[in-house]
C-alpha atoms as a PDB file:
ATOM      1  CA  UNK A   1     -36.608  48.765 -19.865  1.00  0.00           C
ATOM      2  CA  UNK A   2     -35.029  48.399 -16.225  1.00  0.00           C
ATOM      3  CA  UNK A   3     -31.672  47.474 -15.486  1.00  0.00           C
ATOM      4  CA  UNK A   4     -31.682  43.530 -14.365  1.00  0.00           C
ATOM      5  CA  UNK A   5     -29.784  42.116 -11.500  1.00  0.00           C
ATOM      6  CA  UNK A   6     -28.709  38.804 -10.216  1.00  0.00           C
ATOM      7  CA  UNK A   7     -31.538  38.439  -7.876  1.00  0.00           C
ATOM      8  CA  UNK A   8     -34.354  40.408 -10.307  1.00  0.00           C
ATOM      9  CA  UNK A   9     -32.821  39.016 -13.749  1.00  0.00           C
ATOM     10  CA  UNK A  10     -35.881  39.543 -15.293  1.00  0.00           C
ATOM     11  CA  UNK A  11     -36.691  43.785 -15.767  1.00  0.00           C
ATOM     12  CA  UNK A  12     -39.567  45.286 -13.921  1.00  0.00           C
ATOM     13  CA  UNK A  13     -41.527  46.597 -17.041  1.00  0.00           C
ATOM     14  CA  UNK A  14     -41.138  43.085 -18.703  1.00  0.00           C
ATOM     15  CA  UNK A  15     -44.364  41.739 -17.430  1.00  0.00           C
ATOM     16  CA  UNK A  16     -46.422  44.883 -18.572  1.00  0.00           C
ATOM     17  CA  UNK A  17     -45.006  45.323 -22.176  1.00  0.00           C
ATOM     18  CA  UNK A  18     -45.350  41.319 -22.681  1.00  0.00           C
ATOM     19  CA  UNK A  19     -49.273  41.625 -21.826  1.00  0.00           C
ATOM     20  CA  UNK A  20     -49.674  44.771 -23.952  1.00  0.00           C
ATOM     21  CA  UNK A  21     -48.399  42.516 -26.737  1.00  0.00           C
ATOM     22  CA  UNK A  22     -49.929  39.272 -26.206  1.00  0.00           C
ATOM     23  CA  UNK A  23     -52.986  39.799 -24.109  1.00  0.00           C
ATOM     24  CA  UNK A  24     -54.557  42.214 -26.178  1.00  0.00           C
ATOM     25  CA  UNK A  25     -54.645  46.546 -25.314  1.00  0.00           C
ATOM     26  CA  UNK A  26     -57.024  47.469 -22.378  1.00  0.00           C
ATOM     27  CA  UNK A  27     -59.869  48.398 -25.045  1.00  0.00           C
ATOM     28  CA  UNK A  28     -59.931  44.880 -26.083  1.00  0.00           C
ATOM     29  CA  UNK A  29     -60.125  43.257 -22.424  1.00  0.00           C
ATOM     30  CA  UNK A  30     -62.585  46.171 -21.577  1.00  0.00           C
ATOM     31  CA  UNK A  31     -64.629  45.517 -23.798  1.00  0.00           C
ATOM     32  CA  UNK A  32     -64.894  41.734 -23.493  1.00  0.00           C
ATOM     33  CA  UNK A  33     -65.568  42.038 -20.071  1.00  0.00           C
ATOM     34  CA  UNK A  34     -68.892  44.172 -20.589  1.00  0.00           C
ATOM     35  CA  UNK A  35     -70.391  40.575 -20.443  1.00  0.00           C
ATOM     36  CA  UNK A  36     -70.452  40.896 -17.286  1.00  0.00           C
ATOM     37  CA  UNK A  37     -71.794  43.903 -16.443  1.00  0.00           C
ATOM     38  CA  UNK A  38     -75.574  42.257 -16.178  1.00  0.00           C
ATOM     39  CA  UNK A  39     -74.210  40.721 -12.472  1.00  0.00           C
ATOM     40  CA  UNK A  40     -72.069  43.747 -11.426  1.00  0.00           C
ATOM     41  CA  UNK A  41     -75.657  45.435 -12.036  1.00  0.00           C
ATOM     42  CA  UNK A  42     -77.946  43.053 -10.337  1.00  0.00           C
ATOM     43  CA  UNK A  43     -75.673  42.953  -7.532  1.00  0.00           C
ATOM     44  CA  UNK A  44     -75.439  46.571  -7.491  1.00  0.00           C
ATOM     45  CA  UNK A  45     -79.450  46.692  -6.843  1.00  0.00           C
ATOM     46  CA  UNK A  46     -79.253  44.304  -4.248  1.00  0.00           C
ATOM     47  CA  UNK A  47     -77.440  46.838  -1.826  1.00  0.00           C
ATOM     48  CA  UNK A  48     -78.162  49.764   0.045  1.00  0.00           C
ATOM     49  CA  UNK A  49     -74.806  51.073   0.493  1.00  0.00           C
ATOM     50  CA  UNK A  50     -71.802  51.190  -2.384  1.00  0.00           C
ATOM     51  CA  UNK A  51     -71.002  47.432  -2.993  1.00  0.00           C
ATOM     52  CA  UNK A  52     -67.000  47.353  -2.789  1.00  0.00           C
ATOM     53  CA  UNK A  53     -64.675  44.874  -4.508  1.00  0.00           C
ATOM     54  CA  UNK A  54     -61.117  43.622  -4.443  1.00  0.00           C
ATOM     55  CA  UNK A  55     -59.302  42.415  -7.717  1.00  0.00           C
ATOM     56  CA  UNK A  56     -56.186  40.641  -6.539  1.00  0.00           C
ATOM     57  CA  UNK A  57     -54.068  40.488  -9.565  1.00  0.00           C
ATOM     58  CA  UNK A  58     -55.436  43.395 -11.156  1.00  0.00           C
ATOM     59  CA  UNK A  59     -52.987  43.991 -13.653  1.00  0.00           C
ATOM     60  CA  UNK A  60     -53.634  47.250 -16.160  1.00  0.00           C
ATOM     61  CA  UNK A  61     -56.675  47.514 -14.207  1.00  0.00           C
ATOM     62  CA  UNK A  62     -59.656  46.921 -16.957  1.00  0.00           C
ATOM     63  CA  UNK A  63     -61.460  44.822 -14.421  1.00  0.00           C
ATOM     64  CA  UNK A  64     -61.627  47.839 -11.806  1.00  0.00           C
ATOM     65  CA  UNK A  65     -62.302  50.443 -14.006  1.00  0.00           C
ATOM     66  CA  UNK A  66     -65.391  48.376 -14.914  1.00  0.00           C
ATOM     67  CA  UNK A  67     -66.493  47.930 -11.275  1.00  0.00           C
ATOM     68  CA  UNK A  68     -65.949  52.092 -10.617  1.00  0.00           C
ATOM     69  CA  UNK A  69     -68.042  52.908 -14.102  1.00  0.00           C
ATOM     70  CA  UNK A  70     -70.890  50.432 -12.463  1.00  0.00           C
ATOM     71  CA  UNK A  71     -70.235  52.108  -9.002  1.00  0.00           C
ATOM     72  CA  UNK A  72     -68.591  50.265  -7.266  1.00  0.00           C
ATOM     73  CA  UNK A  73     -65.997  51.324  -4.878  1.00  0.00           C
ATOM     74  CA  UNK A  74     -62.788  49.133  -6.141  1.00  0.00           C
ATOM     75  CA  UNK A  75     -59.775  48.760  -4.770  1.00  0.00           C
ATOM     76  CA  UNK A  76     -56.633  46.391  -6.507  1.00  0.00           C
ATOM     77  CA  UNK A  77     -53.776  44.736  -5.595  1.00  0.00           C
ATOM     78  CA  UNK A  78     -50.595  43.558  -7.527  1.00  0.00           C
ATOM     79  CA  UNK A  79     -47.202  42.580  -7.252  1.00  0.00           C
ATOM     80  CA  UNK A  80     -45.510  43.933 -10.729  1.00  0.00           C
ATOM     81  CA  UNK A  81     -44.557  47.501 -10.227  1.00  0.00           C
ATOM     82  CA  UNK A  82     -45.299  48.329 -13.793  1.00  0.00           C
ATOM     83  CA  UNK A  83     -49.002  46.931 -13.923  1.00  0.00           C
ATOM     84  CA  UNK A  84     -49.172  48.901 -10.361  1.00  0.00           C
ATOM     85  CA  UNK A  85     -47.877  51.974 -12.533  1.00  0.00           C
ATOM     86  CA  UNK A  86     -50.223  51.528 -15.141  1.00  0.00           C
ATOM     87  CA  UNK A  87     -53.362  51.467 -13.239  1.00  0.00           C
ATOM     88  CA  UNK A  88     -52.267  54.376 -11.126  1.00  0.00           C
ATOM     89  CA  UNK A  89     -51.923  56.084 -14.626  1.00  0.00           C
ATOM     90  CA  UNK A  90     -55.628  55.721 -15.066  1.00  0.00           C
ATOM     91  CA  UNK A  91     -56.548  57.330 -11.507  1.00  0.00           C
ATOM     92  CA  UNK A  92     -57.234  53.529  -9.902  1.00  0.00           C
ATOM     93  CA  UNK A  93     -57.003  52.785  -6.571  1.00  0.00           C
ATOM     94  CA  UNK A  94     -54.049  50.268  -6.051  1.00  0.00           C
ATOM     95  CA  UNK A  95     -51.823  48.633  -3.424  1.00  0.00           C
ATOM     96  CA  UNK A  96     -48.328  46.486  -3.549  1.00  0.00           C
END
């Protein structure tokens, strides 16, 4: 874990290991979130050029690594470092 200070008392990584415990792993949330695949599809057909989308909040990044496997071109944003980290693990395009 990161060192804590008096104006961050809570540690940078805290966030990400508390939703790898509680919220289930990414293969869990991936794989409840095929349900929506049908829409990302029929939007999808509805364009001529690569639909984009923006996941503000993106977390581990399960919801843009569904949008790039259905081509889109995603892009996410965060504010915890280590959810940033994580995503960036995976190859995802994300932004502070």
């Amino acid at each position: 874990m990161t060192e804590t200070s008096p104006d961050h008392p809570v540690p940078d990584d805290f966030y990400r290991a508390f939703e790898d415990r509680f919220r289930g792993s990414q293969e869990l949330i991936f794989g409840r979130l095929e349900a929506y695949v049908p829409f990302l599809r029929a939007l999808r057909a509805e364009r001529d050029a690569t639909p984009r989308g923006l996941d503000l909040g993106c977390g581990r990044g399960e919801w843009l690594q569904l949008l790039e496997r259905e081509g889109f071109d995603a892009l996410g944003i965060d504010l915890d470092d280590g959810m940033l980290q994580a995503a960036r693990d995976q190859g995802l395009s994300v932004e502070n």
